[in-house]
C-alpha atoms as a PDB file:
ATOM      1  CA  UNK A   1     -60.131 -97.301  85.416  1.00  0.00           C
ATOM      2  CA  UNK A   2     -58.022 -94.382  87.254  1.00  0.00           C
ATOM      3  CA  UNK A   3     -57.707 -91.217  85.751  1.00  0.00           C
ATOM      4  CA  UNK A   4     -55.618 -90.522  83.749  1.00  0.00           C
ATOM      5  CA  UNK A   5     -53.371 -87.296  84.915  1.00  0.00           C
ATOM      6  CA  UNK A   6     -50.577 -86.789  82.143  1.00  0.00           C
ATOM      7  CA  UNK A   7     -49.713 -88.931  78.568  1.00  0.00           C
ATOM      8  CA  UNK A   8     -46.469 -87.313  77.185  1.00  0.00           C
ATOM      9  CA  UNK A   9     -46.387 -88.524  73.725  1.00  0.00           C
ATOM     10  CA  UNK A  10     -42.647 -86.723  72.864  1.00  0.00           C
ATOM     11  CA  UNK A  11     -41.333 -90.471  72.440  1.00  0.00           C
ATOM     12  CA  UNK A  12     -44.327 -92.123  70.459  1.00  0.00           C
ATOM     13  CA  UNK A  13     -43.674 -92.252  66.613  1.00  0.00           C
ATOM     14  CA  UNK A  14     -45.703 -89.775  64.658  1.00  0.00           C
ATOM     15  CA  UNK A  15     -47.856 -91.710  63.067  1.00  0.00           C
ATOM     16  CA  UNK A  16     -49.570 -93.207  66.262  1.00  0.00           C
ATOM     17  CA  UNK A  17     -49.862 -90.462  68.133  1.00  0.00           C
ATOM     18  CA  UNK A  18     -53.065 -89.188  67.603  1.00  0.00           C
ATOM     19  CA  UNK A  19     -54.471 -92.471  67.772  1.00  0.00           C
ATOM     20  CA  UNK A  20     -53.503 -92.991  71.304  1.00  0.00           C
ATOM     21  CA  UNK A  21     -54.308 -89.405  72.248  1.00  0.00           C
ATOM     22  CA  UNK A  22     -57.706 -89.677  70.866  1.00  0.00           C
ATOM     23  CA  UNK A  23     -57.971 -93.322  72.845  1.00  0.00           C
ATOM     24  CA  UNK A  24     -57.198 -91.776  75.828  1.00  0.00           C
ATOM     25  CA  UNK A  25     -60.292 -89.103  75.386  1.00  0.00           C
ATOM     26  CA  UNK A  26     -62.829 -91.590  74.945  1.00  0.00           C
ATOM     27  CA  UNK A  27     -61.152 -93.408  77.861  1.00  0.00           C
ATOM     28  CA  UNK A  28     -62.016 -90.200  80.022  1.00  0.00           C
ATOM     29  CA  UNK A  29     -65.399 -90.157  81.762  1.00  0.00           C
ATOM     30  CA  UNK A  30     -67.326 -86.704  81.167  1.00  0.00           C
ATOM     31  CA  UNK A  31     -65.768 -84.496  83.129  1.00  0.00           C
ATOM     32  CA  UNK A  32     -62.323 -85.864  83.677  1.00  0.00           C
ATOM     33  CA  UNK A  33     -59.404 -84.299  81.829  1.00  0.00           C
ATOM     34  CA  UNK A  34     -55.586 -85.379  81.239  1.00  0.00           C
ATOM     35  CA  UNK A  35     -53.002 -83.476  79.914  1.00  0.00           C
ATOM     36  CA  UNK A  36     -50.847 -83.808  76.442  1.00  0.00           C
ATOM     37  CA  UNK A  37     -47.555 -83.345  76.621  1.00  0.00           C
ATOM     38  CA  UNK A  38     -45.770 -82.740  73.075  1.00  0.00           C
ATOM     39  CA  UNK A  39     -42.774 -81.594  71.644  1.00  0.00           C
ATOM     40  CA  UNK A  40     -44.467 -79.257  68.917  1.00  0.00           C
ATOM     41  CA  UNK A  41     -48.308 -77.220  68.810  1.00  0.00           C
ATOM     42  CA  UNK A  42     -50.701 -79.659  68.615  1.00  0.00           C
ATOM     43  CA  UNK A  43     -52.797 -77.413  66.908  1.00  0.00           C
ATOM     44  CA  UNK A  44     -53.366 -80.034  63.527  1.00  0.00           C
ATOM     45  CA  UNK A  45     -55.034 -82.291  66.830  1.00  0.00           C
ATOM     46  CA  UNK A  46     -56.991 -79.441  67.828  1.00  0.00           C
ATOM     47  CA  UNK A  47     -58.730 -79.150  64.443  1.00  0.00           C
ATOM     48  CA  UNK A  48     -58.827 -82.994  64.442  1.00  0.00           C
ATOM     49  CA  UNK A  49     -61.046 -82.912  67.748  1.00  0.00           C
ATOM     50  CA  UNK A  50     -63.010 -80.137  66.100  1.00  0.00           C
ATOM     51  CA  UNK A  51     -64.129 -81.747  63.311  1.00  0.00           C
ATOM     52  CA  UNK A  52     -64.677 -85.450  65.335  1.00  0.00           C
ATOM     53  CA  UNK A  53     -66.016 -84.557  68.026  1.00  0.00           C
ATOM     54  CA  UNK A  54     -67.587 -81.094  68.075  1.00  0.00           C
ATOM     55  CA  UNK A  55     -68.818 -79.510  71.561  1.00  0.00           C
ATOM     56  CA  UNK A  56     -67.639 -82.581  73.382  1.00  0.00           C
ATOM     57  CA  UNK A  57     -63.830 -81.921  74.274  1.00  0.00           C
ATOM     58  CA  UNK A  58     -62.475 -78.623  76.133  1.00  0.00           C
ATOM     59  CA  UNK A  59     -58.839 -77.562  75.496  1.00  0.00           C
ATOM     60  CA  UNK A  60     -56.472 -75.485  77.859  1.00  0.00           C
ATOM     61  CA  UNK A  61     -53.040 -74.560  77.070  1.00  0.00           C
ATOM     62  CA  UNK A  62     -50.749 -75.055  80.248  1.00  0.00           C
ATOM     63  CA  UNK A  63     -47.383 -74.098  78.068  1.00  0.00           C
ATOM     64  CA  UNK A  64     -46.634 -72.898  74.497  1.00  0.00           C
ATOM     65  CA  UNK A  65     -43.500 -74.130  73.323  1.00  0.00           C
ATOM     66  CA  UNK A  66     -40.701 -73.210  72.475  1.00  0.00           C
ATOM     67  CA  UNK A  67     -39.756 -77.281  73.049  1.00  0.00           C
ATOM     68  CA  UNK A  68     -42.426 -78.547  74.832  1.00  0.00           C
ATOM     69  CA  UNK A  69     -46.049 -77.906  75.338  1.00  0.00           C
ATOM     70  CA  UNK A  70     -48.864 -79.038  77.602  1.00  0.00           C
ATOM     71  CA  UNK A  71     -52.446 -78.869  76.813  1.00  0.00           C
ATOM     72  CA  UNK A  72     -55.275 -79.768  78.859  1.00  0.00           C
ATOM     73  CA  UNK A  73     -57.627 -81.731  77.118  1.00  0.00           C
ATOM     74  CA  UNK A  74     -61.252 -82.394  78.958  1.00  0.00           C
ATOM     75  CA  UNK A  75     -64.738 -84.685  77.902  1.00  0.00           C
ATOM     76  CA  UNK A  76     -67.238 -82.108  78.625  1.00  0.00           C
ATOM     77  CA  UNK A  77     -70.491 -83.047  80.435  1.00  0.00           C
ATOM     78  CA  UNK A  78     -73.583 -83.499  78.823  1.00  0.00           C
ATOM     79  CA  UNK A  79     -75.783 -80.696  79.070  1.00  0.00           C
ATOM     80  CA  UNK A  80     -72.802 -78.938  80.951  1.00  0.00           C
END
């Protein structure tokens, strides 16, 4: 599967969002990171990784708002 290099999710309804961001992740191989792009903080996602999937994600904001941002999310390597 290539890698995955962007997923803007600005035109994706609300309430599937997260789903398909978090499908993405587990699509990554350790490693590999894409980037989110969003039309508001994704910070409510952030906390959402946190709590799912502790010490297994990194996260790297590219651009803070005011109408877009961009946040690299990674899948770390084990024992990394």
């Amino acid at each position: 599967m290539p890698s995955l290099e962007e997923l803007d999710v600005r035109e994706v309804p609300p309430a599937r969002r997260h789903l398909l961001i978090f499908s993405a992740f587990e699509a990554l191989e350790p490693g590999q990171t894409f980037v989110l792009v969003n039309d508001h903080d994704p910070k409510p996602l952030y906390y959402q990784f946190q709590a799912e999937r502790t010490g297994t994600f990194t996260w790297e904001y590219l651009k803070q708002g005011p109408e877009m941002w961009r946040v690299r999310i990674g899948k770390t390597v084990p024992g990394g």
